[in-house]
Protein backbone atom coordinates (compact mmCIF):
# COMPACT_ATOMS: atom_id res chain seq x y z
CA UNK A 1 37.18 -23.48 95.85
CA UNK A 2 38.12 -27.21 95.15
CA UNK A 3 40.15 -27.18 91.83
CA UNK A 4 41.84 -31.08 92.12
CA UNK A 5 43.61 -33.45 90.04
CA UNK A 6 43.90 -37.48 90.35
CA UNK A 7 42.38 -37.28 93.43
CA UNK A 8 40.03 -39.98 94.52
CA UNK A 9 37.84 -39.82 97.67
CA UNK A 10 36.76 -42.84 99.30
CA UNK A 11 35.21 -42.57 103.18
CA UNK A 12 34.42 -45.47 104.82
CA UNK A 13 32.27 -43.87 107.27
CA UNK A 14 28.15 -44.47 107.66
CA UNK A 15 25.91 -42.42 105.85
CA UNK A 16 25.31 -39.13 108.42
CA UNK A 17 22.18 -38.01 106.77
CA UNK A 18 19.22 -37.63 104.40
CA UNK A 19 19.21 -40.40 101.93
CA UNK A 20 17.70 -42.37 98.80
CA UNK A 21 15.15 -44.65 98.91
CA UNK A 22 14.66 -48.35 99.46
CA UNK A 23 12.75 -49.02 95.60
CA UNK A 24 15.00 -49.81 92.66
CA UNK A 25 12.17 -49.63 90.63
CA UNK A 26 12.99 -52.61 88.55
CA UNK A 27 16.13 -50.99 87.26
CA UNK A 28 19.42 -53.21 86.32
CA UNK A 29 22.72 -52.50 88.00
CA UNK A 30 25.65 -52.80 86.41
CA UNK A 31 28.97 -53.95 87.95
CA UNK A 32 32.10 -51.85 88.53
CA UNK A 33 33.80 -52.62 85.13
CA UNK A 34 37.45 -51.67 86.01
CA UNK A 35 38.03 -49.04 83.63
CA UNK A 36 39.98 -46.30 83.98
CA UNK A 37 38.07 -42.65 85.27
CA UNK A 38 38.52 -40.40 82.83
CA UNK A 39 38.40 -40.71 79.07
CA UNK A 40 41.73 -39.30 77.77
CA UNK A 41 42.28 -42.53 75.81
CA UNK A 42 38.89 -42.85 74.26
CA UNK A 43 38.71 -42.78 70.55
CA UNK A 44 37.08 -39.55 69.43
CA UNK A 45 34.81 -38.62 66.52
CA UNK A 46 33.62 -35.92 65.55
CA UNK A 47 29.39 -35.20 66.93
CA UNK A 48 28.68 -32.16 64.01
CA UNK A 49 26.82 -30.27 66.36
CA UNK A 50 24.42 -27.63 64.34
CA UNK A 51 22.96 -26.00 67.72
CA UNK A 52 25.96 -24.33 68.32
CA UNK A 53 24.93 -20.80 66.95
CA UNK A 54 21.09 -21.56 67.29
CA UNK A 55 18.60 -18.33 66.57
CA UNK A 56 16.77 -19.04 69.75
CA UNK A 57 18.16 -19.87 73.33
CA UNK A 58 21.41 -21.28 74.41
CA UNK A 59 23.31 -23.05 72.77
CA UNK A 60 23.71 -27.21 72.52
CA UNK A 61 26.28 -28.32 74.45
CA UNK A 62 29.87 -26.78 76.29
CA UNK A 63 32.14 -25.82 73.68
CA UNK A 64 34.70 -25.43 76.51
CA UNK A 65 34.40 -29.17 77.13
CA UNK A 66 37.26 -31.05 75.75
CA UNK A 67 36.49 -34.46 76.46
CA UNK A 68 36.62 -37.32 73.83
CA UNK A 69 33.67 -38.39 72.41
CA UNK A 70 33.49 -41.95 71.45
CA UNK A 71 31.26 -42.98 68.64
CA UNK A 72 28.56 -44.71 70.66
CA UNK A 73 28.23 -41.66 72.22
CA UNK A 74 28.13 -40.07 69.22
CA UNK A 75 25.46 -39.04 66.39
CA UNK A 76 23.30 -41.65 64.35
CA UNK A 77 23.40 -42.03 60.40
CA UNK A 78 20.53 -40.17 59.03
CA UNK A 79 21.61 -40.00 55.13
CA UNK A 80 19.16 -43.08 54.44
CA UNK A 81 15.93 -42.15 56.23
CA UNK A 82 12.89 -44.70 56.89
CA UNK A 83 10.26 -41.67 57.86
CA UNK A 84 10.57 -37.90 56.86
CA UNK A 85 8.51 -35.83 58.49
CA UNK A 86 6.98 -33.02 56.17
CA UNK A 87 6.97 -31.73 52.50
CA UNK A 88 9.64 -29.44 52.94
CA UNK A 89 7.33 -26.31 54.00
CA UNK A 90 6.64 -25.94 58.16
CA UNK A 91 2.90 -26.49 57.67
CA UNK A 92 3.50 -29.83 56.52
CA UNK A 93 5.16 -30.58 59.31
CA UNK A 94 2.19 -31.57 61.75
CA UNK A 95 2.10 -32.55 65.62
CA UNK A 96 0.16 -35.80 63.66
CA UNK A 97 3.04 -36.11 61.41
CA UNK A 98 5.56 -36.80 63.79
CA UNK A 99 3.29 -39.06 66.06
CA UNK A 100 2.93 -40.99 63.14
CA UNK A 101 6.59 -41.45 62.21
CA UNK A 102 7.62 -42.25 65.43
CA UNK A 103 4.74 -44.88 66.29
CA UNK A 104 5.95 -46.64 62.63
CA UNK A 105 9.70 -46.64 63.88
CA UNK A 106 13.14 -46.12 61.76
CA UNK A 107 15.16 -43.09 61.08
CA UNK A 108 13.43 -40.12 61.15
CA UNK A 109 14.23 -36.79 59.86
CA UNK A 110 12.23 -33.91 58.65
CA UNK A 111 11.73 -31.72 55.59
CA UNK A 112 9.96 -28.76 56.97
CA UNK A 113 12.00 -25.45 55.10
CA UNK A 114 15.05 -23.80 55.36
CA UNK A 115 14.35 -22.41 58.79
CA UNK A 116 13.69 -23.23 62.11
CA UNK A 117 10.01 -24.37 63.07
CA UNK A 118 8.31 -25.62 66.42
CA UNK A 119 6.15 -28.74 66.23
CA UNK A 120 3.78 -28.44 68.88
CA UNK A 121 1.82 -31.79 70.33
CA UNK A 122 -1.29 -32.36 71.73
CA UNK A 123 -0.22 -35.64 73.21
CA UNK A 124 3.24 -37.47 73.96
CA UNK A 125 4.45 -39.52 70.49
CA UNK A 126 5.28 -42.98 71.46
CA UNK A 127 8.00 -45.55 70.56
CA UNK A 128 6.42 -49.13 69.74
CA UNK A 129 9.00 -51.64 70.52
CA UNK A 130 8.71 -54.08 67.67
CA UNK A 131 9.72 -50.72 64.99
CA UNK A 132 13.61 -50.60 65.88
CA UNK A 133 15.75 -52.19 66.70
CA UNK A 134 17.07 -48.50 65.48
CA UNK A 135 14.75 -45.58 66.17
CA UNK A 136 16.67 -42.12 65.72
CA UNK A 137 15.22 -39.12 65.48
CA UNK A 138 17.26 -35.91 63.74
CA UNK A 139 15.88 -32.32 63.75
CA UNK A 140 18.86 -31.46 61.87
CA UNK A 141 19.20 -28.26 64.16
CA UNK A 142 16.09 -26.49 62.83
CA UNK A 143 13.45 -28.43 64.79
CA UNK A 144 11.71 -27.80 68.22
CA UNK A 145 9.18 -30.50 69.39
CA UNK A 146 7.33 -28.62 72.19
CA UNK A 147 4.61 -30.18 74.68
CA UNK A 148 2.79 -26.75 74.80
CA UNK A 149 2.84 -26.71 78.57
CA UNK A 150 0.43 -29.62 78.53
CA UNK A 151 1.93 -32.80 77.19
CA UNK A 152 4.84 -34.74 77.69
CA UNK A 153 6.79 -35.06 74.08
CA UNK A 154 7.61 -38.99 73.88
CA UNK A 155 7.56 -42.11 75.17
CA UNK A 156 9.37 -45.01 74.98
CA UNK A 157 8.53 -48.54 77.58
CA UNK A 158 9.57 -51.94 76.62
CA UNK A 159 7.47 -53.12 79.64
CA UNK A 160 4.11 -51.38 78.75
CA UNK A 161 2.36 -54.07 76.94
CA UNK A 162 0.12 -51.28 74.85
CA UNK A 163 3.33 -50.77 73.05
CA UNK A 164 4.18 -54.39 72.51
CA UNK A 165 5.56 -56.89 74.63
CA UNK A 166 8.71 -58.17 72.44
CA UNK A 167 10.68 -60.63 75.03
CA UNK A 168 10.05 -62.13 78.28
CA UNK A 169 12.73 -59.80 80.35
CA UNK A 170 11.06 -56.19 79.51
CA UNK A 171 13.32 -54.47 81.93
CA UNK A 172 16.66 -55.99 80.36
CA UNK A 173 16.39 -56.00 76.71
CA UNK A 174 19.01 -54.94 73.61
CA UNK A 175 16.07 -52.98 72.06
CA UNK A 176 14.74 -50.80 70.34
CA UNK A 177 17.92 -48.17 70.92
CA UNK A 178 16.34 -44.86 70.87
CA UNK A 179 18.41 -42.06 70.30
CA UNK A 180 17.10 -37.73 69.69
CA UNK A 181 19.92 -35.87 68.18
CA UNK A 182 19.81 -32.06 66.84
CA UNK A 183 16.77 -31.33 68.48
CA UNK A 184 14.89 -28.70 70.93
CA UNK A 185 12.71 -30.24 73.45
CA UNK A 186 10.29 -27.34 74.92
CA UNK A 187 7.29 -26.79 77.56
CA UNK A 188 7.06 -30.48 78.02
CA UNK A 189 4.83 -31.31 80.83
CA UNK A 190 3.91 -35.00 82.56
CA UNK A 191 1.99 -33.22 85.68
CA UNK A 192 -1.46 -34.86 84.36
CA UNK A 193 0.44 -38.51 84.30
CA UNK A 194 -0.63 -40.88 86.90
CA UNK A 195 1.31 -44.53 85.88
CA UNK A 196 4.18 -43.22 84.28
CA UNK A 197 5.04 -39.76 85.90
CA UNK A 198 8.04 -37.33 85.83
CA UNK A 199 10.30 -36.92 82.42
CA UNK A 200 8.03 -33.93 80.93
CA UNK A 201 9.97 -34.23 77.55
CA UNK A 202 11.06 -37.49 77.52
CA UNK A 203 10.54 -40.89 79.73
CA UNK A 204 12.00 -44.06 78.74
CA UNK A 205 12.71 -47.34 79.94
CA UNK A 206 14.28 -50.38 79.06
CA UNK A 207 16.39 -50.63 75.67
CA UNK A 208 18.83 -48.31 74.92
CA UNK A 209 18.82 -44.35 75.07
CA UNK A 210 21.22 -41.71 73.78
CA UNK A 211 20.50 -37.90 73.80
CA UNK A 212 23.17 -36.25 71.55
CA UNK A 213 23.26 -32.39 70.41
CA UNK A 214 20.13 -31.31 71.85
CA UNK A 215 17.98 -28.70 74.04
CA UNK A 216 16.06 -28.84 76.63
CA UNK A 217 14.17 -25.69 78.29
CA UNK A 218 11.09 -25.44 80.75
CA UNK A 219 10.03 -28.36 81.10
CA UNK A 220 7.99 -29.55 83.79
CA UNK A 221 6.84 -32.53 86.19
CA UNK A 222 4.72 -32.62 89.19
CA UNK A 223 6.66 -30.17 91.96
CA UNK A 224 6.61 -32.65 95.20
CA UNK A 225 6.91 -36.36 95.20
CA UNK A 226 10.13 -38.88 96.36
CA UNK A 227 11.34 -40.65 93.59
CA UNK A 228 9.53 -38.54 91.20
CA UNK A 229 12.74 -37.23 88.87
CA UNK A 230 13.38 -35.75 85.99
CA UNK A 231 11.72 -32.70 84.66
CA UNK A 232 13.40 -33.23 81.14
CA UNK A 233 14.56 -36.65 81.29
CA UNK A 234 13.68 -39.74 83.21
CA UNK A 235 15.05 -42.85 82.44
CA UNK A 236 14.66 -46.88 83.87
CA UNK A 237 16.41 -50.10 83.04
CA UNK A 238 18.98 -49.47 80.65
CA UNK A 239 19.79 -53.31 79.06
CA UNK A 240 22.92 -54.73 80.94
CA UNK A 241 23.15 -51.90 82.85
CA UNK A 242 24.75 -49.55 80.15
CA UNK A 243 25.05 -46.08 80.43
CA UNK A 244 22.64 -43.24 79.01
CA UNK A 245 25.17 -40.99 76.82
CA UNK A 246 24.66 -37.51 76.79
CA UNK A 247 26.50 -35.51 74.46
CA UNK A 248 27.24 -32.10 73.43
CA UNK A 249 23.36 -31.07 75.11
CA UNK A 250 21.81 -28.18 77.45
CA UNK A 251 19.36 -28.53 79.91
CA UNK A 252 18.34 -24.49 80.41
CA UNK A 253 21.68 -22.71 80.03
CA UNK A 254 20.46 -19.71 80.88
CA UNK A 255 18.26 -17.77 82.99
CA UNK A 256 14.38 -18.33 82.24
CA UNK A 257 15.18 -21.85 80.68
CA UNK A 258 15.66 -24.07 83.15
CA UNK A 259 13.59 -27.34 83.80
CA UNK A 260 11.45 -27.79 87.22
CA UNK A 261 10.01 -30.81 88.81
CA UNK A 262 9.96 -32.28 92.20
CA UNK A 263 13.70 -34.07 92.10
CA UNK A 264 16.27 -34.04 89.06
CA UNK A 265 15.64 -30.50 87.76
CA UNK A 266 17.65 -31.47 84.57
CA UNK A 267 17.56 -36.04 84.67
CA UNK A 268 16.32 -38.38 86.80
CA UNK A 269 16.77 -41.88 86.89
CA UNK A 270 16.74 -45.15 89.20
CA UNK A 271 18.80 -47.79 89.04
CA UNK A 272 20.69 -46.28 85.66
CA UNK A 273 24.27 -45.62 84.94
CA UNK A 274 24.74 -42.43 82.49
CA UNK A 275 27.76 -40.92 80.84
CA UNK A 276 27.45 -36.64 80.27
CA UNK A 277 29.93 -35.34 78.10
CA UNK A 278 30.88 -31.49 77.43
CA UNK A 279 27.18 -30.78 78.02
CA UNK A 280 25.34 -28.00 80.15
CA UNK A 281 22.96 -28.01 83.48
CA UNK A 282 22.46 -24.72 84.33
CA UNK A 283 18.89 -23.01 85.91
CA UNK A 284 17.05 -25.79 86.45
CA UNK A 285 15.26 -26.60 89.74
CA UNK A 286 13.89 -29.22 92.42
CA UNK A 287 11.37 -28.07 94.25
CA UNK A 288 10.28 -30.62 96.13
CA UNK A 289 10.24 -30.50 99.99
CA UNK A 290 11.46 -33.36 102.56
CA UNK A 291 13.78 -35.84 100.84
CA UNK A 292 13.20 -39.43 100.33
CA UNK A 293 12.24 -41.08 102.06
CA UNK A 294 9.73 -38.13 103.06
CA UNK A 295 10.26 -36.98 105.65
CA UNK A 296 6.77 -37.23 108.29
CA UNK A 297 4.48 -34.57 107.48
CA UNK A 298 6.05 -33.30 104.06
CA UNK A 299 5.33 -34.81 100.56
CA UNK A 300 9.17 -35.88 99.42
CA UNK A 301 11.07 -34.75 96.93
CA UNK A 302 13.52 -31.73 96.29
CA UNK A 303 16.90 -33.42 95.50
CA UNK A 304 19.00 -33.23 92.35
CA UNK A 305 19.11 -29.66 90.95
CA UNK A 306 20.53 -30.59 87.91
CA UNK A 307 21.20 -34.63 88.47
CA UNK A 308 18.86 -37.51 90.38
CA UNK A 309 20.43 -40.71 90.30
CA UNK A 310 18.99 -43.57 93.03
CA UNK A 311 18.44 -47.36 93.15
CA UNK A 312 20.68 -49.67 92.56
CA UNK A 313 24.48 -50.47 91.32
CA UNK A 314 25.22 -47.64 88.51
CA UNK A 315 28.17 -45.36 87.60
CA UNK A 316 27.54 -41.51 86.85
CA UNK A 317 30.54 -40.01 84.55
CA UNK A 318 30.44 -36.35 83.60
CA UNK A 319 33.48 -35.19 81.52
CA UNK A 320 33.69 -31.48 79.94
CA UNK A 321 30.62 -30.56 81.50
CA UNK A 322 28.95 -27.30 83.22
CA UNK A 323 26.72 -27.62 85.87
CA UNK A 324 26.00 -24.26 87.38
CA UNK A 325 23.06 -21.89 89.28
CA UNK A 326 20.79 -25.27 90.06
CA UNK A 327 18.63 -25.22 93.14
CA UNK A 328 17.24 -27.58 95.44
CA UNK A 329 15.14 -27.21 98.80
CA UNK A 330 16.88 -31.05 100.22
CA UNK A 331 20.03 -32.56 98.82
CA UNK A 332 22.16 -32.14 96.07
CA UNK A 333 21.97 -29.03 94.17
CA UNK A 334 23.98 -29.89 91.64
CA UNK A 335 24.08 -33.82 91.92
CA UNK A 336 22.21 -36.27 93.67
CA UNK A 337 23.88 -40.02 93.73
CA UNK A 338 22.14 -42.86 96.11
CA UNK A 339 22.68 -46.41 95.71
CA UNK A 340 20.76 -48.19 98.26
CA UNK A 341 23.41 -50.97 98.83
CA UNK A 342 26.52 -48.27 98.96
CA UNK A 343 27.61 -49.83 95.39
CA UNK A 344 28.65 -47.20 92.56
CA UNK A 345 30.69 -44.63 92.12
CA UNK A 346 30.75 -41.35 90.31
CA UNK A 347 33.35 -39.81 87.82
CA UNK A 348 33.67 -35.78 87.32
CA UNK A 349 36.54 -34.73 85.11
CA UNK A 350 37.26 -31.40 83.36
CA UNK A 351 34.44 -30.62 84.49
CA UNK A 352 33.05 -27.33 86.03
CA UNK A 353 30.51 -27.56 89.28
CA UNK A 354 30.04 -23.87 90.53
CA UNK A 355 27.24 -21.75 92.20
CA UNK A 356 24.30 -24.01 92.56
CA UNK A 357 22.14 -23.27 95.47
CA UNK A 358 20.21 -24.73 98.79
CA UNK A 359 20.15 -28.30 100.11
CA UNK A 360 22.37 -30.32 102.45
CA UNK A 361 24.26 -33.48 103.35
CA UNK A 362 26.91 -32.93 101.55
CA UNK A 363 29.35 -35.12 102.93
CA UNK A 364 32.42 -34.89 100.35
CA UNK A 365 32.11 -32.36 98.39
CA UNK A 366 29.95 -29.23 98.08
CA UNK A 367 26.55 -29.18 95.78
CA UNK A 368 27.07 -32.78 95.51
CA UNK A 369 24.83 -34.88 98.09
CA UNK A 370 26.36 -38.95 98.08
CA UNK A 371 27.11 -41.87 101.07
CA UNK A 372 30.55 -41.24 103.00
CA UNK A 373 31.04 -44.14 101.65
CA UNK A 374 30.70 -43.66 97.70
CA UNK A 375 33.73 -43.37 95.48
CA UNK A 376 34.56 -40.12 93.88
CA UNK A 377 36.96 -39.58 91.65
CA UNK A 378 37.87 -35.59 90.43
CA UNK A 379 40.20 -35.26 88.15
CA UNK A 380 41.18 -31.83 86.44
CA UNK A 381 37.73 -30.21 87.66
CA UNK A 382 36.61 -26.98 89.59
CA UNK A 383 34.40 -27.62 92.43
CA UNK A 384 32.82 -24.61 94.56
């Protein structure tokens, strides 16, 4: 066991094994901004998580966290909705519903009864880019959008021009800001996507993205591929490089939940910097087999049991978070962090990184698959 405190871990020594790839996939890579690891001097506010005690599955979140939440990373105001989705009974709240809301952009929140209900789609609701700049979408605890094993749930691409082309630098723009709070994301799948794969619930790119209070169990993405990451989550080109916050969420939590794809069994990204606070990674999977790049004879993949970060300059921060019983067949079975010029660093604090299975090249610490040369910094965490 590796409980440490104010340590940082910096090894100048070449990269002995297994790596990322050479593609940055037009991502943007932010600079080292100077500020200190950890966030014990963040200002805090409150997220009003309602998945706490949910009926079905685990929980939103680590209530065990700790770790200051500041309000960007926090939820949206929903009092003043644009879009509600429903009548208040849950037969009024439609797969066609929802695609609708979220294609005309806004707040959205639903009115579907007092108790839970599952919104099952036939096909992936998608953000146009000329709705925001704010798109938020609440469940308000009671709502689970699921894919129904064959869909992936939503969409969002400021660089697809079927969604509207708003500025000139798609891959680096302030908008729209897309955030899912109080919501279950279930049976997402993005195997049958060819141009944008991976992220069965949710792919993005460009613009802004926050996940806050929220669920997210077997979902799926094609099981071998390099680069392919993300069964839940995969995100691109975050504008100026700033992070993807993920708050007070679960991605499986418990046995029979977890998310599987080829790489990133929770998130995947390239070329993204994200900040994970007192959330959960626990069960998912990447079952891909020989790396990237793949090695001869296999089809790539298998890297990031709970995490997949690659490509470019980008900063991965988890604070009061779980990440526990993830596998991989390659590297990194709890986190996978590649920059292909040996820029970056990553950030664990209070944070809790136990039991996950397989892999190798793990050249600083254990279930966590990084160059010699990356910066780590551990602070007040358990690491076994």
């Amino acid at each position: 066991m590796r409980k440490l405190a104010g340590i940082v871990v910096v090894l100048a020594l070449a990269c002995g094994g297994g790596g990322g790839g050479t593609d940055d996939d037009g991502g943007t890579r932010p600079g080292r901004d100077g500020s200190t690891p950890t966030m014990r001097d963040a200002g805090s506010v409150d997220a009003n998580n309602p998945l706490t005690n949910p009926e079905d599955g685990p929980p939103a979140g680590n209530p065990e966290g700790g770790c200051p939440i500041p309000p960007e990373a926090s939820t949206e105001d929903t009092t003043s909705p644009d879009r509600v989705v429903g009548t208040g009974t849950p037969e009024s709240c439609t797969a066609d519903a929802f695609i609708d809301a979220v294609a005309l952009g806004g707040i959205i929140t639903f009115d579907c009864g007092p108790d839970p209900v599952t919104i099952t789609l036939d096909r992936p609701a998608k953000v146009f880019n000329d709705t925001g700049p704010e798109i938020v979408i609440d469940g308000g605890g009671l709502v689970t959008l699921s894919g129904g094993g064959t869909t992936r749930i939503l969409y969002m691409n400021t660089c697809d021009m079927n969604q509207v082309w708003t500025t000139a630098q798609c891959q680096n723009q302030d908008h729209p800001r897309l955030t899912v709070q109080n919501l279950t994301f279930i049976d997402g799948n993005s195997v049958g996507e060819e141009e944008y794969d991976a992220g069965g619930a949710i792919w993005v790119r460009g613009g802004r993205f926050k996940i806050v209070n929220s669920r997210f169990f077997n979902n799926r993405v094609a099981e071998t591929g390099q680069d392919l990451a993300g069964a839940a989550v995969r995100v691109l080109s975050q504008y100026e490089g700033l992070p993807v916050f993920v708050t007070n969420s679960t991605f499986g939590g418990a046995e029979g939940f977890g998310n599987v794809g080829s790489n990133g069994g929770g998130i995947g990204s390239i070329g993204v910097s994200w900040t994970i606070l007192n959330s959960v990674f626990t069960h998912n999977r990447a079952v891909g087999r020989g790396g990237n790049p793949a090695m001869s004879g296999t089809p790539g993949g298998g890297s990031g049991g709970a995490i997949y970060n690659d490509g470019g300059r980008m900063t991965l921060t988890v604070c009061g978070t779980r990440i526990q019983h993830n596998e991989v067949i390659q590297h990194g079975s709890a986190i996978f962090f590649v920059t292909n010029d040996h820029t970056g660093d990553v950030r664990i604090d209070r944070s809790v990184i136990t039991d996950n299975t397989g892999g190798s090249w793990y050249t600083q610490y254990p279930q966590i698959s990084a160059h010699d040369d990356t910066p780590i910094v551990v602070t007040d965490s358990t690491i076994e």
